[in-house]
C-alpha atoms as a PDB file:
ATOM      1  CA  UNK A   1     103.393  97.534 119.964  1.00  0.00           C
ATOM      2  CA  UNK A   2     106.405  99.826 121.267  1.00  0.00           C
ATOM      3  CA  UNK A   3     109.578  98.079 121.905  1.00  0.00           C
ATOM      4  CA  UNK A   4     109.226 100.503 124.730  1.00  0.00           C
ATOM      5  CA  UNK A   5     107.989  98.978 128.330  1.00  0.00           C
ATOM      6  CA  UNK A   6     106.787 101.619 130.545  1.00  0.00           C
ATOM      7  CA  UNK A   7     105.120 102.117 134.188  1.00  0.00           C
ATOM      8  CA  UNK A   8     104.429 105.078 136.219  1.00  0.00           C
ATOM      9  CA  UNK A   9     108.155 106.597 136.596  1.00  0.00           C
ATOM     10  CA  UNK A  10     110.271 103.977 134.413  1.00  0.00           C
ATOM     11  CA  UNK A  11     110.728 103.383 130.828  1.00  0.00           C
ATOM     12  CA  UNK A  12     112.576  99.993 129.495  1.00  0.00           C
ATOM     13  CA  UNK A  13     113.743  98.532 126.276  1.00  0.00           C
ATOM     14  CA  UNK A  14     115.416  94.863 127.327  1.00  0.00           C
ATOM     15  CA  UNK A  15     116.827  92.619 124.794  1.00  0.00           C
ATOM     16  CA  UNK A  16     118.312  89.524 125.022  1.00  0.00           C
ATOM     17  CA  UNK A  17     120.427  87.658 122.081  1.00  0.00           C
ATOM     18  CA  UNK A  18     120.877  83.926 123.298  1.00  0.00           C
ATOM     19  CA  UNK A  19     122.677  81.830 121.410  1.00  0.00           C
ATOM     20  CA  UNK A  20     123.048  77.597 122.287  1.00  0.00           C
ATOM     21  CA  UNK A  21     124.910  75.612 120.293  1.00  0.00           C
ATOM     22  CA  UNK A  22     125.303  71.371 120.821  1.00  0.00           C
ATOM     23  CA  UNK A  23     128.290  69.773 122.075  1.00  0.00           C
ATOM     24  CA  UNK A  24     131.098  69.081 119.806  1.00  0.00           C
ATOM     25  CA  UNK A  25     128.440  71.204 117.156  1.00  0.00           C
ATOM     26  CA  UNK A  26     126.850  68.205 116.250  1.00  0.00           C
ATOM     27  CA  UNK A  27     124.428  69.076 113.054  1.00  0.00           C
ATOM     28  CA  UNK A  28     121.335  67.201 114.804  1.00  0.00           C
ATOM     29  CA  UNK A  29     118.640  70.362 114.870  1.00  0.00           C
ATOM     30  CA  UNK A  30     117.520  68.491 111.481  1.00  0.00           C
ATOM     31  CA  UNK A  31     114.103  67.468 111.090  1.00  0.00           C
ATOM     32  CA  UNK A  32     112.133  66.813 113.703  1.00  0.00           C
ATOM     33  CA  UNK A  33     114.234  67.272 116.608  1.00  0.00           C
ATOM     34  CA  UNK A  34     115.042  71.415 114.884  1.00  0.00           C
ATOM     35  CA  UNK A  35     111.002  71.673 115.214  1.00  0.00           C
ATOM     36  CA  UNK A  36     110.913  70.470 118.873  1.00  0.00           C
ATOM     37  CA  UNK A  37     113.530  72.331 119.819  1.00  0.00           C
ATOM     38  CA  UNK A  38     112.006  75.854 118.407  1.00  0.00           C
ATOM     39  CA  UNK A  39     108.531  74.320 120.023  1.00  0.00           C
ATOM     40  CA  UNK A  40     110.085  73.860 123.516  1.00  0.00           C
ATOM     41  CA  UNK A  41     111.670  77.379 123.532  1.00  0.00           C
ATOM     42  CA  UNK A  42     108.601  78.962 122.728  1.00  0.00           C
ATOM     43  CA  UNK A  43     106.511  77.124 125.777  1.00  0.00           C
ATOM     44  CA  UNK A  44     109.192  77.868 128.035  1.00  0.00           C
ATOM     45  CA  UNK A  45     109.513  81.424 127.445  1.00  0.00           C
ATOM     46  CA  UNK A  46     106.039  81.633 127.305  1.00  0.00           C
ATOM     47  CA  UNK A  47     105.927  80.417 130.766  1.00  0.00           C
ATOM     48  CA  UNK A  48     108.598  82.975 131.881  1.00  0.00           C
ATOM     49  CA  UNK A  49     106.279  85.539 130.030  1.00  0.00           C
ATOM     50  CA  UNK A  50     109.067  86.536 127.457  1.00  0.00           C
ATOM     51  CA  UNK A  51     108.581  87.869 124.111  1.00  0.00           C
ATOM     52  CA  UNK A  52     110.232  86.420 120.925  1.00  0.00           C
ATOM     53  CA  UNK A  53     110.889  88.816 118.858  1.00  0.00           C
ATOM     54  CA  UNK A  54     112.875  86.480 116.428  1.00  0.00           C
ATOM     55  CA  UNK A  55     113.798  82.316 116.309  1.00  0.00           C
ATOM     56  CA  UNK A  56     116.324  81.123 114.107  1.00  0.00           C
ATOM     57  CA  UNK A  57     117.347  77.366 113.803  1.00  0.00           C
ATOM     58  CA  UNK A  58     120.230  75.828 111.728  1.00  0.00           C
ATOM     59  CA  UNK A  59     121.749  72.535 111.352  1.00  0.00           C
ATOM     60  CA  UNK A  60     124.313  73.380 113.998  1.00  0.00           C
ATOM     61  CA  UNK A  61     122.912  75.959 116.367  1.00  0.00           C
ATOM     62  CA  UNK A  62     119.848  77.482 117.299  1.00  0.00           C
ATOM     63  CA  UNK A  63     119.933  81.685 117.521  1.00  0.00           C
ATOM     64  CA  UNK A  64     117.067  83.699 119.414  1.00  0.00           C
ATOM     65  CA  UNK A  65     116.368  87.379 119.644  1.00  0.00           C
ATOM     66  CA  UNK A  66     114.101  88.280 122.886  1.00  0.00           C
END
């Protein structure tokens, strides 16, 4: 697949680096709660029809490439 969106008179390449980190940078995205948390962003992007190109989570904060 491209990493090129296109339609009749536009072509698009839009990327988005998110990162969210806990309060105080608590290390809870352990376990568990890390896999629920990498579960929940993929259902919601997949409900705002978003691509994920890459998912990262640590200890202390969760990075995304889109």
């Amino acid at each position: 697949m491209s990493r090129f969106r296109k339609l009749t008179h536009t072509i698009w390449h839009c990327q988005y680096h998110i990162v969210w980190v806990p309060k105080y940078r608590y290390r809870i995205l352990t376990g568990m709660v890390g896999n629920e948390v990498e579960q929940c962003v993929h259902v919601f992007s997949s409900q705002k029809l978003c691509e994920i190109i890459e998912i990262n989570v640590r200890i202390d904060l969760i990075c995304q490439v889109w």
